[in-house]
Structure formats: C-alpha cells, structure tokens
Protein backbone atom coordinates (compact mmCIF):
# COMPACT_ATOMS: atom_id res chain seq x y z
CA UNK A 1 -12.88 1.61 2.30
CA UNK A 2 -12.66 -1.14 -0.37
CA UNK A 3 -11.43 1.63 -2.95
CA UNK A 4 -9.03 2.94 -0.98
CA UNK A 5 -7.91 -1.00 0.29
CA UNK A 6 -7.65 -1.63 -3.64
CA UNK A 7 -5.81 1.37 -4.49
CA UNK A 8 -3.53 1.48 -1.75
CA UNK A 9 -3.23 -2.03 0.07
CA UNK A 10 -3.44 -4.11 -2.92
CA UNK A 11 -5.98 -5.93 -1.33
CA UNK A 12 -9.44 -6.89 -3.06
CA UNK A 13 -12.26 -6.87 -0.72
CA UNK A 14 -16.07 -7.25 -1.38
CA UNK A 15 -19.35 -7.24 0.46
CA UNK A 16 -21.77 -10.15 0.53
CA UNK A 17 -25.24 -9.06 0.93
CA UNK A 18 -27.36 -11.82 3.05
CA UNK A 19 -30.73 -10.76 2.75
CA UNK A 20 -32.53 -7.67 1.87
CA UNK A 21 -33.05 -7.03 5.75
CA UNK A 22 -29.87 -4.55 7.12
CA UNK A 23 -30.67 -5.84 10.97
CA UNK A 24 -32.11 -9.55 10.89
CA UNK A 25 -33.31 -10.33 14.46
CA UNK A 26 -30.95 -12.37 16.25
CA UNK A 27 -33.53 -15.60 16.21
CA UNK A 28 -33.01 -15.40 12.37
CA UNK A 29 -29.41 -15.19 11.89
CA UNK A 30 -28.40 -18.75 12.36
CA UNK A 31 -31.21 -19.50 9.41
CA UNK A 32 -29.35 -16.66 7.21
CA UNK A 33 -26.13 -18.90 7.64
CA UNK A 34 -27.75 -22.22 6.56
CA UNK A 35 -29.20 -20.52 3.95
CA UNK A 36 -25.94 -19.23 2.94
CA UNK A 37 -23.15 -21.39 4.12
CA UNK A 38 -22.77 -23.66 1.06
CA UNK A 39 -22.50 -20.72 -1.42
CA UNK A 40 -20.30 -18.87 0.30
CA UNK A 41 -17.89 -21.86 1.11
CA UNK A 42 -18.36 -22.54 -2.86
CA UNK A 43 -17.39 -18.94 -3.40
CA UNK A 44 -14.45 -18.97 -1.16
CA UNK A 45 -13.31 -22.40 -3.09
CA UNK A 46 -13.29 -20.36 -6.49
CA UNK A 47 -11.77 -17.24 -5.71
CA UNK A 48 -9.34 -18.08 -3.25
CA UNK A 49 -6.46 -19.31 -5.63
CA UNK A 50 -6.83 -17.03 -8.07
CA UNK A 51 -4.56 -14.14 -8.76
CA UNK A 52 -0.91 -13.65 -8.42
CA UNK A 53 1.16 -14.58 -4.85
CA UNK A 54 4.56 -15.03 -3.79
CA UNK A 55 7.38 -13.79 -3.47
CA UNK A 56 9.44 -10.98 -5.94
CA UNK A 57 13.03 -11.69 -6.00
CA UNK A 58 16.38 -10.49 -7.35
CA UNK A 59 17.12 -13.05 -10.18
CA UNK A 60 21.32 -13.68 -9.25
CA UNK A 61 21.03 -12.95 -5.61
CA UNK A 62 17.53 -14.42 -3.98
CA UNK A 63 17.29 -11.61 -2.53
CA UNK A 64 13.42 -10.45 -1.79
CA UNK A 65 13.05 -7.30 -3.58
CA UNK A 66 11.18 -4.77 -1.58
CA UNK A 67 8.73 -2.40 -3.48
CA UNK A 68 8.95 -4.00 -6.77
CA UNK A 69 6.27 -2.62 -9.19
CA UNK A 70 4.49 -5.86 -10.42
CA UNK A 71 2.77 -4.97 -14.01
CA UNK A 72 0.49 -7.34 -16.31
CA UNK A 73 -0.16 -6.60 -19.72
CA UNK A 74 -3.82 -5.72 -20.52
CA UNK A 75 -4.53 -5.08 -16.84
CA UNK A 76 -4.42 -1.54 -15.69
CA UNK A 77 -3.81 -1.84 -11.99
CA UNK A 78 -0.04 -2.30 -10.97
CA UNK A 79 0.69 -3.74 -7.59
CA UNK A 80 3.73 -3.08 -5.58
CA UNK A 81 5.97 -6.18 -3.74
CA UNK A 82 5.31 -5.55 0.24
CA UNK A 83 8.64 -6.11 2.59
C-alpha cells in the first residue's frame, strides 16, 4: 500500500516498527509507548516540515491550477497539484 500511496496519492507513508514482538500483550503496550514516545514525537518534529506544500497557481490570474505537474530537478518523482 505505501508504493501504490507514493505512486499514486503523492503521499509518503512509512512503518515504525516498536519492538521485535508482532502482538505485545496488552499489559505491555503502554510500556512500548513510554519507551517510544519521545523518539517518535522527535521524529514527527523533523520530518513534518519538510518537503514541498501549498498551493499551484496561475501566475496573472490566482487562479488554483488543478493537475499541475510539479517537477524538481535531480529528483525523479513528479507530483501532480490536487483540486
């Protein structure tokens, strides 16, 4: 799903791994957060303004331009303007 999300959605997701255990028992999971909370917070601090967002827009009108292919030298993944 995160290919196709990527491909398709222009959206980037990942997958944090926890622990090596698939099911923790539900008397550990609250540990697994404090064990985890102030990485992932860090994490979500770093990655969360990078990139590009906005808004793509007709340069005389204003206008929002719908579909507009957005392309970035040296990077070989377009992404195409939403609505």
């Amino acid at each position: 799903m995160q290919d196709y999300n990527y491909v398709w959605a222009d959206c980037f997701e990942i997958t944090l791994e926890l622990s090596c255990c698939k099911y923790p028992p539900t008397s550990e999971l609250q540990q697994e957060w404090e064990n985890n909370r102030d990485s992932l917070l860090a994490f979500i601090e770093k990655v969360v303004h990078i990139g590009v967002k906005g808004f793509v827009r007709d340069a005389v009108t204003g206008a929002g331009l719908e579909n507009a292919t957005i392309v970035v030298a040296g990077i070989a993944h377009n992404i195409t303007a939403g609505k």
